[in-house]
N, C-alpha and C. Protein backbone atom coordinates (compact mmCIF):
# COMPACT_ATOMS: atom_id res chain seq x y z
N UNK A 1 51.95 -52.78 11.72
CA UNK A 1 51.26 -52.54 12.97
C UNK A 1 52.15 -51.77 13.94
N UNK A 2 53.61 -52.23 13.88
CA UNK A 2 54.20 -51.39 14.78
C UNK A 2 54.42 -49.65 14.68
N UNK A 3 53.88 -49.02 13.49
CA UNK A 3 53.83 -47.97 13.21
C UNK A 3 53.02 -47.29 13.46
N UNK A 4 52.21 -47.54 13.84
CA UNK A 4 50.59 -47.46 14.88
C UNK A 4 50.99 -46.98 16.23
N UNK A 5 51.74 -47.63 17.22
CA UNK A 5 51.86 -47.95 18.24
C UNK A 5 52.89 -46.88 18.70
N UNK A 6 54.07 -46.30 17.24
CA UNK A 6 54.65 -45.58 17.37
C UNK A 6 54.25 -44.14 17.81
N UNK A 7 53.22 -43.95 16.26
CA UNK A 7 52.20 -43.11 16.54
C UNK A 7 51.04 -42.49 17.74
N UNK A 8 51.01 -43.36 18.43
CA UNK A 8 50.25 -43.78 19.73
C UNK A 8 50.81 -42.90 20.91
N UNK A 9 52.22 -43.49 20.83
CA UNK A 9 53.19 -43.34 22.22
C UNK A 9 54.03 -41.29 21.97
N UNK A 10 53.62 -41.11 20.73
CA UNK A 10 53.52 -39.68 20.27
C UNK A 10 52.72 -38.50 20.71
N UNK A 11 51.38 -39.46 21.17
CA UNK A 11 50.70 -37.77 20.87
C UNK A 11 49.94 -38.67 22.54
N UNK A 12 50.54 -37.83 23.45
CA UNK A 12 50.40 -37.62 24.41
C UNK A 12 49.17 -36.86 25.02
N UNK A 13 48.13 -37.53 25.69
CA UNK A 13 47.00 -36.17 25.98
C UNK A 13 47.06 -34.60 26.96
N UNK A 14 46.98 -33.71 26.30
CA UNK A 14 47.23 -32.40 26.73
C UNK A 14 46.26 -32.62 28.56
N UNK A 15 47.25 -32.25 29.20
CA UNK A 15 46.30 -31.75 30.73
C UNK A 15 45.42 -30.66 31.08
N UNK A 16 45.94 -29.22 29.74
CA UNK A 16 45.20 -28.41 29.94
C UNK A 16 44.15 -28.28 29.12
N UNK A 17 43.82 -29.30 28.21
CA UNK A 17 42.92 -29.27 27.23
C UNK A 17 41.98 -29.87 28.24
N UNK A 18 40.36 -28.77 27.66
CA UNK A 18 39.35 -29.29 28.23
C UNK A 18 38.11 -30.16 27.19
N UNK A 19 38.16 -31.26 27.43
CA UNK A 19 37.09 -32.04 26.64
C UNK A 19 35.47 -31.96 27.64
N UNK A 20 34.62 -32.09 26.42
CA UNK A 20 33.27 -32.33 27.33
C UNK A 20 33.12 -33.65 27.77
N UNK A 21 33.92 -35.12 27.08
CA UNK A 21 34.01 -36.33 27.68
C UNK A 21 32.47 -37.19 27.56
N UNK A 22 32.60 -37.87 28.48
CA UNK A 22 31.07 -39.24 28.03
C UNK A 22 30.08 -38.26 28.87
N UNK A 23 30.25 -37.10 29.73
CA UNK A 23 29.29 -36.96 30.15
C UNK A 23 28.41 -35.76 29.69
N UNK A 24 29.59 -35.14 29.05
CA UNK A 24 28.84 -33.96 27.46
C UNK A 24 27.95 -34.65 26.49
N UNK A 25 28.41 -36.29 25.97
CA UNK A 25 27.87 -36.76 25.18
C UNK A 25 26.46 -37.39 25.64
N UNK A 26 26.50 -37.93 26.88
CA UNK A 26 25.43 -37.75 27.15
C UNK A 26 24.46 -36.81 27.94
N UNK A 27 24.53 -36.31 28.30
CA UNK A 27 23.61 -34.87 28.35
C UNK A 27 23.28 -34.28 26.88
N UNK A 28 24.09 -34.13 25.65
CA UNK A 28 23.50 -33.52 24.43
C UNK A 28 23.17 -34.87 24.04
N UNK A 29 22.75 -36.07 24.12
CA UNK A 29 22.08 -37.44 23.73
C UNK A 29 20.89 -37.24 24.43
N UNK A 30 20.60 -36.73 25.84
CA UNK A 30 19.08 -36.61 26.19
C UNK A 30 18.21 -35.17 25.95
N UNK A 31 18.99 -34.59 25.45
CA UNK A 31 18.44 -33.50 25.08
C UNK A 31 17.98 -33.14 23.51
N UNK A 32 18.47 -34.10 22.99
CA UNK A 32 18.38 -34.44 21.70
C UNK A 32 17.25 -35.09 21.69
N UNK A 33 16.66 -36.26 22.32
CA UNK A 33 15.62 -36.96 22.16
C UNK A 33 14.71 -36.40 22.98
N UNK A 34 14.93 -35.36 23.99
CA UNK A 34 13.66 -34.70 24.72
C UNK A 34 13.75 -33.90 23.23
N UNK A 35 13.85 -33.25 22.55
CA UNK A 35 13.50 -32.18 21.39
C UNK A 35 12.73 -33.01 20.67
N UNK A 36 13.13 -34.29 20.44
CA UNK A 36 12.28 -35.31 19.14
C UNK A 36 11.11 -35.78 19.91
N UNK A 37 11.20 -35.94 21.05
CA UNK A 37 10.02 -36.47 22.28
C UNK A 37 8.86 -35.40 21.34
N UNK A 38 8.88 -34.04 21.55
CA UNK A 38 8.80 -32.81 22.08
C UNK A 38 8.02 -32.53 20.24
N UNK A 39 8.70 -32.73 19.46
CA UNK A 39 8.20 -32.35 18.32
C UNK A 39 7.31 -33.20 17.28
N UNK A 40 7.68 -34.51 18.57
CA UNK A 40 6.62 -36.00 17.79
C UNK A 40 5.23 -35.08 18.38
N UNK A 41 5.30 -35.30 19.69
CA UNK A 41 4.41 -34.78 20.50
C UNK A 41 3.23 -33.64 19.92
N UNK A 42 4.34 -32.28 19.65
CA UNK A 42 3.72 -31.37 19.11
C UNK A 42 2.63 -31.97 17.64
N UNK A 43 3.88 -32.59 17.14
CA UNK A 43 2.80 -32.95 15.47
C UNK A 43 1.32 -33.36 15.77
N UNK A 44 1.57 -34.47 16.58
CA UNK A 44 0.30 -35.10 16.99
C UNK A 44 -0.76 -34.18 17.44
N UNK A 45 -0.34 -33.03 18.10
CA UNK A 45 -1.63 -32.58 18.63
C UNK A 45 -1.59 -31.14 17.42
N UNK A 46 -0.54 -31.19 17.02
CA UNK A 46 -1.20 -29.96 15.72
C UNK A 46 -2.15 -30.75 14.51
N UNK A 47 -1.70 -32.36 14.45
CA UNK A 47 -3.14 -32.58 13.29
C UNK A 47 -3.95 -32.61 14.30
N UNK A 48 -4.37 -32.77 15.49
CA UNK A 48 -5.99 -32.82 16.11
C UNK A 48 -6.45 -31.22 15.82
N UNK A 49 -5.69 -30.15 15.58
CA UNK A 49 -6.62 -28.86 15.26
C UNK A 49 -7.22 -28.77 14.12
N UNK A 50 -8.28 -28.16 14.07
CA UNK A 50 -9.05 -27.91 12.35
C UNK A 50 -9.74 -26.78 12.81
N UNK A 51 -8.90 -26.40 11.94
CA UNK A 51 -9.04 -24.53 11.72
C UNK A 51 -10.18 -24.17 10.57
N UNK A 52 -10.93 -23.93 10.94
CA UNK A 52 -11.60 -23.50 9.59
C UNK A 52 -11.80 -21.58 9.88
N UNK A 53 -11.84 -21.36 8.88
CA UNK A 53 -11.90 -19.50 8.57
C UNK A 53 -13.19 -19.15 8.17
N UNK A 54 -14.18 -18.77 9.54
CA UNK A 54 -15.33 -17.79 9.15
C UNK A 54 -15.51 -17.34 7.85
N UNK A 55 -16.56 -17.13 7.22
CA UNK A 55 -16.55 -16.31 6.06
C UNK A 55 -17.30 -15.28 6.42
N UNK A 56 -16.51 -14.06 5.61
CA UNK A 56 -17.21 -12.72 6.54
C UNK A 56 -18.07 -12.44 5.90
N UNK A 57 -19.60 -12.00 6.66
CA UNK A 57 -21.08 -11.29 6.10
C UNK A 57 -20.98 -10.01 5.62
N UNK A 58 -21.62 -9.89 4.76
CA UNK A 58 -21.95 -8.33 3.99
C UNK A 58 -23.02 -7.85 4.85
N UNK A 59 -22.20 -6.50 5.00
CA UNK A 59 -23.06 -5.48 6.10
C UNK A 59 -24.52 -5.42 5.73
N UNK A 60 -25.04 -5.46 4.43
CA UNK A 60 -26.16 -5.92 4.18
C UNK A 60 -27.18 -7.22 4.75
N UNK A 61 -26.54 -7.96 4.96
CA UNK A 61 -27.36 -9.29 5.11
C UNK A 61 -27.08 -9.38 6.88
N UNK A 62 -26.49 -8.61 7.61
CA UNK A 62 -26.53 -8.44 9.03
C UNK A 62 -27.85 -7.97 9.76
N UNK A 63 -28.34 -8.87 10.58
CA UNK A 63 -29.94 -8.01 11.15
C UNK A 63 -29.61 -6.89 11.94
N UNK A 64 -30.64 -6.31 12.03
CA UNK A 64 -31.25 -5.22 12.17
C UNK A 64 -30.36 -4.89 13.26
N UNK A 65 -30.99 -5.89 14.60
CA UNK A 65 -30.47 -5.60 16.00
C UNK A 65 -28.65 -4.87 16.00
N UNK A 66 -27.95 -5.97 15.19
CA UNK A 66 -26.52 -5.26 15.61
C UNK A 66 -26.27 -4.64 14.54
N UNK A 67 -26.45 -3.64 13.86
CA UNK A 67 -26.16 -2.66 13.06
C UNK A 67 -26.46 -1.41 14.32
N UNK A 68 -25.19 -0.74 14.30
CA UNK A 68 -24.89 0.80 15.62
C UNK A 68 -25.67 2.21 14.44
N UNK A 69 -26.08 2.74 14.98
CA UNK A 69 -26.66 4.03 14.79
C UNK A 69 -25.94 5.09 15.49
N UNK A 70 -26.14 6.38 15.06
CA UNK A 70 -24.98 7.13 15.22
C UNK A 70 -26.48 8.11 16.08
N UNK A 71 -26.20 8.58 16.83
CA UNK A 71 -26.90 9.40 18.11
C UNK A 71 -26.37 10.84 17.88
C-alpha cells in the first residue's frame, strides 16, 4: 500500500492543464438524454404516420373533364 501513496505524492496536478471537470460532465449528461428524450419522442410519432403510395391511373381510364386539349 505504501507504494500507492508514493505514486500519489508524484504526479502532481498541472495548473496549466485545462480539464472540463464535473461541470463538462454534466452538461454532456443532459444533453445526452435531451437527444434520447428527442429520439424516443421522434419514434413514437414516426409509427403514428401511414404512408400509403397512390397508385397512378392510366391516361386512359381518366375522365373526360381533366384531359387538356391543345388549342
Amino acid at each position: 500500500m505504501t507504494h500507492l501513496v508514493s505514486l500519489a505524492a508524484q504526479s502532481e496536478v498541472d495548473e496549466d492543464k485545462v480539464t472540463p471537470g464535473v461541470l463538462g460532465f454534466i452538461v454532456f449528461a443532459v444533453m445526452a438524454l435531451a437527444v434520447w428524450g428527442l429520439m424516443k419522442s421522434m419514434n413514437k410519432h414516426m409509427r403514428k404516420v401511414d404512408f400509403k403510395e397512390k397508385s397512378a391511373e392510366p391516361a386512359a381510364t381518366a375522365p373526360a373533364d381533366d384531359r387538356r386539349t391543345s388549342a
